[in-house]
N, C-alpha and C. Protein backbone atom coordinates (compact mmCIF):
# COMPACT_ATOMS: atom_id res chain seq x y z
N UNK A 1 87.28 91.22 70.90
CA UNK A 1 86.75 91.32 69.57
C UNK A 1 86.92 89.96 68.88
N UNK A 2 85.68 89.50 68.39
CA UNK A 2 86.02 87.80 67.91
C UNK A 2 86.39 88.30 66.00
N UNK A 3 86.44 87.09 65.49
CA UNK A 3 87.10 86.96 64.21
C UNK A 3 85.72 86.84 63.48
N UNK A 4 86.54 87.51 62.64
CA UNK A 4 85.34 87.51 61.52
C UNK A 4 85.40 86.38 60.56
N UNK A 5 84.20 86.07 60.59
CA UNK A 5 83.71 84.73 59.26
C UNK A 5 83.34 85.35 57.35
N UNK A 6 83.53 84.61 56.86
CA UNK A 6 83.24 85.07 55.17
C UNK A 6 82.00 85.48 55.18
N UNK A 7 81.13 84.69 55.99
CA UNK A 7 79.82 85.32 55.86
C UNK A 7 79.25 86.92 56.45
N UNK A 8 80.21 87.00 57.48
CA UNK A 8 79.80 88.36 58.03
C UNK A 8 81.02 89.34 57.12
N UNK A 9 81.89 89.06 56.66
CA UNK A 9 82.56 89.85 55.92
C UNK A 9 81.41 90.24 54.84
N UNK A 10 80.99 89.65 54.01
CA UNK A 10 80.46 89.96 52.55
C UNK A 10 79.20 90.98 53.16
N UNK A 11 78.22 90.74 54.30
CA UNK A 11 77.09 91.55 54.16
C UNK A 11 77.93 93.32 55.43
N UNK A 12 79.16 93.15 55.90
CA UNK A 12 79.64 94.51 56.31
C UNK A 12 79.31 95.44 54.92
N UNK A 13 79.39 97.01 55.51
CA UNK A 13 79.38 97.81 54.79
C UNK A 13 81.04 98.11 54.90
N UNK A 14 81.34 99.20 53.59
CA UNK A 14 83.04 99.26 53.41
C UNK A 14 83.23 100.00 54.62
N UNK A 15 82.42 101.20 55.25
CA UNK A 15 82.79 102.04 56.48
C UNK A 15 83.14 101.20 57.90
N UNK A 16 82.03 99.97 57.75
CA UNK A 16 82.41 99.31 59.18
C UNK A 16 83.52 98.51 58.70
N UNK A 17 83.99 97.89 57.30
CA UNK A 17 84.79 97.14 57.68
C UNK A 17 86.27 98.07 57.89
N UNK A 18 86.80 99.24 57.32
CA UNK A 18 87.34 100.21 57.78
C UNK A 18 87.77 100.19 59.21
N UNK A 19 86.15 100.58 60.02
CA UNK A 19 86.84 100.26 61.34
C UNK A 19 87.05 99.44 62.13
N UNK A 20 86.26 98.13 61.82
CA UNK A 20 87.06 97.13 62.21
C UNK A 20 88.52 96.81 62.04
N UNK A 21 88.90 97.03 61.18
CA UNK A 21 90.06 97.13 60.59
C UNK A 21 91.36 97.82 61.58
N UNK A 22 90.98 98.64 61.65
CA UNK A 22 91.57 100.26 62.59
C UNK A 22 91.92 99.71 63.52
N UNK A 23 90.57 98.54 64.52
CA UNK A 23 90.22 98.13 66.11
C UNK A 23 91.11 96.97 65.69
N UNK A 24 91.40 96.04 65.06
CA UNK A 24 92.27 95.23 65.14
C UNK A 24 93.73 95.19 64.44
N UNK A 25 93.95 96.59 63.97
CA UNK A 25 95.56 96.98 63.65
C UNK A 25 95.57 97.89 65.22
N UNK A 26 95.18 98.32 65.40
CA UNK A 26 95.06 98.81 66.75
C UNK A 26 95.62 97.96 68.04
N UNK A 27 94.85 96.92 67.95
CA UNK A 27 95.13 96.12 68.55
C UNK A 27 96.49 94.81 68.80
N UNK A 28 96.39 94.76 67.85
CA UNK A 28 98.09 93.88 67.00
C UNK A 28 99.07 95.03 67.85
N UNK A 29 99.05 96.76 67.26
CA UNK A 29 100.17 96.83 67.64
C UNK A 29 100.19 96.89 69.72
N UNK A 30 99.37 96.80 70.33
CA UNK A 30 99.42 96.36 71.41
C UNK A 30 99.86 95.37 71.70
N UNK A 31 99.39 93.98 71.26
CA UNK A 31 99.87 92.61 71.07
C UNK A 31 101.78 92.81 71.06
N UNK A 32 102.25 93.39 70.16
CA UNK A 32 103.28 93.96 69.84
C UNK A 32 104.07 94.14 70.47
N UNK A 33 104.01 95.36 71.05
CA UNK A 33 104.53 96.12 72.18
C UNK A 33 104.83 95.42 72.72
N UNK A 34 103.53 94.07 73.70
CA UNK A 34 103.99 93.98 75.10
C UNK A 34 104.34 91.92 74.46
N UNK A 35 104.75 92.13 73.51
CA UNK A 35 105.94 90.97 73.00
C UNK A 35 106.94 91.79 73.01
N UNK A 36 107.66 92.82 72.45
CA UNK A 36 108.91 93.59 72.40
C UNK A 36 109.45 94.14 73.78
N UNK A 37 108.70 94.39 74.38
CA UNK A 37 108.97 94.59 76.38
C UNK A 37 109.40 93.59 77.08
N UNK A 38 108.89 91.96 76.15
CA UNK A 38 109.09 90.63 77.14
C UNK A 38 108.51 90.03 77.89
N UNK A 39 107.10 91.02 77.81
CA UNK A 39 106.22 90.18 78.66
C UNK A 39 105.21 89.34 77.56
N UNK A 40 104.71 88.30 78.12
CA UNK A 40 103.51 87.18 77.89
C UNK A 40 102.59 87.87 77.06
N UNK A 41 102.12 87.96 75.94
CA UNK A 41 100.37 88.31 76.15
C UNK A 41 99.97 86.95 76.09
N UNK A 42 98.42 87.74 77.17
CA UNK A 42 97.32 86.84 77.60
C UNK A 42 96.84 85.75 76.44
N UNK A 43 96.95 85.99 75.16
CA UNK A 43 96.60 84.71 74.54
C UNK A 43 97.84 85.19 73.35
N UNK A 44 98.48 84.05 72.84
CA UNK A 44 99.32 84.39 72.17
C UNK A 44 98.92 83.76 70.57
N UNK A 45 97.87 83.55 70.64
CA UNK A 45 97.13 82.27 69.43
C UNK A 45 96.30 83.56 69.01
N UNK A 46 95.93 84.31 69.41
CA UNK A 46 95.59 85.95 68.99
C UNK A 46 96.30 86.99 68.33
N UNK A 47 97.45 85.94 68.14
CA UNK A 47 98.13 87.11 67.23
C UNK A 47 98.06 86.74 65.67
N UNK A 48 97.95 85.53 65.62
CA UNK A 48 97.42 84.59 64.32
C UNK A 48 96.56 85.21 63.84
N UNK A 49 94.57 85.30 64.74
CA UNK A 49 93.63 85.42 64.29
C UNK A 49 93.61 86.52 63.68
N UNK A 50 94.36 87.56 64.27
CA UNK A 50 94.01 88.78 63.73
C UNK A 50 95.13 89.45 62.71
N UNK A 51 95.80 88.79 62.56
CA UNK A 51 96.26 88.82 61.49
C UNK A 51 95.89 88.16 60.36
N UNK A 52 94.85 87.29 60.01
CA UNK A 52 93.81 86.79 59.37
C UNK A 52 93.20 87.24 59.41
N UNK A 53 92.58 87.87 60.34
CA UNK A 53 91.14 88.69 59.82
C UNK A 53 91.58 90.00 59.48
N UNK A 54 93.14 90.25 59.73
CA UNK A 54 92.82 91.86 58.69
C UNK A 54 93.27 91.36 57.09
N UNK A 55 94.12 90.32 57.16
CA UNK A 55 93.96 90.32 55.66
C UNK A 55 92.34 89.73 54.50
N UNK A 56 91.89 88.67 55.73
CA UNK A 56 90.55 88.80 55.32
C UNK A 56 89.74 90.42 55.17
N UNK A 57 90.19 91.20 55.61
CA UNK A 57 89.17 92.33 55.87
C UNK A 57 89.99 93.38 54.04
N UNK A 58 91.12 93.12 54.20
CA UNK A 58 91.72 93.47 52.89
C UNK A 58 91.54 92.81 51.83
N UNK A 59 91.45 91.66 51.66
CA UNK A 59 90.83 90.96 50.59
C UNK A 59 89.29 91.24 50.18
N UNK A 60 88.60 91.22 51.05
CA UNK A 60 87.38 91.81 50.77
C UNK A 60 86.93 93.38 50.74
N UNK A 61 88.06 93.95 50.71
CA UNK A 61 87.61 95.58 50.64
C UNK A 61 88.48 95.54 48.75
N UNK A 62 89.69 94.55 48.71
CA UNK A 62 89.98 94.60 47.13
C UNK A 62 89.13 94.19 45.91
N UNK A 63 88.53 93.46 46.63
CA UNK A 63 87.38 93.11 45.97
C UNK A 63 85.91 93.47 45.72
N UNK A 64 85.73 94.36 46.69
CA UNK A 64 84.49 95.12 46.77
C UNK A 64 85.03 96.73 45.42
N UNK A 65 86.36 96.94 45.34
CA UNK A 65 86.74 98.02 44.55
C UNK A 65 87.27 99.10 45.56
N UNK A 66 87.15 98.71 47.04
CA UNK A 66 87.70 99.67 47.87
C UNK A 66 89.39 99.74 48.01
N UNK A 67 89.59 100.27 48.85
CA UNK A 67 90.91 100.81 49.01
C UNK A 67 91.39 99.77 49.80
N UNK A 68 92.29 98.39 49.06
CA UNK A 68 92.74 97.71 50.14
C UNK A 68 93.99 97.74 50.15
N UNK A 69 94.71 98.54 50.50
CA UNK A 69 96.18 98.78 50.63
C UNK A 69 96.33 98.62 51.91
N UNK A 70 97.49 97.70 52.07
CA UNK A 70 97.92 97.54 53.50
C UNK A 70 97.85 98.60 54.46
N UNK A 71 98.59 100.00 53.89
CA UNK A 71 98.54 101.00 55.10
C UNK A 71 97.23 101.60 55.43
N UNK A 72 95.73 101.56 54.71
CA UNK A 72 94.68 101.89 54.78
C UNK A 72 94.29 102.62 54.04
């Protein structure tokens, strides 16, 4: 799943950005896990992006008037 840009943030609708959202907290806590087990993940510069793009994805749902609370 690549990172989202400002420009594709603003024309999402609030439902897709929702689940995008979901697919990359989803994903983090995988990232997670298999840091807390001790093993490698495959790119570790991926844990950055997507933690930028969900707060990008929260900044723009606070601003649209949606529900951007960390827990969803």
């Amino acid at each position: 799943m690549a990172i989202l840009r400002k420009k594709e943030l603003n024309t999402m609708e609030l439902k897709k950005l929702d689940e995008r959202l979901l697919d990359l907290r989803k994903e983090l806590i995988k990232i997670n896990a298999q840091v807390a087990v001790g093993t490698l993940p495959e790119n570790p510069g991926r844990i950055k992006e997507i933690k930028k793009t969900i707060a990008k994805i929260l900044t723009q749902k606070k601003l649209r008037g949606g529900k951007g609370s960390i827990n969803g």
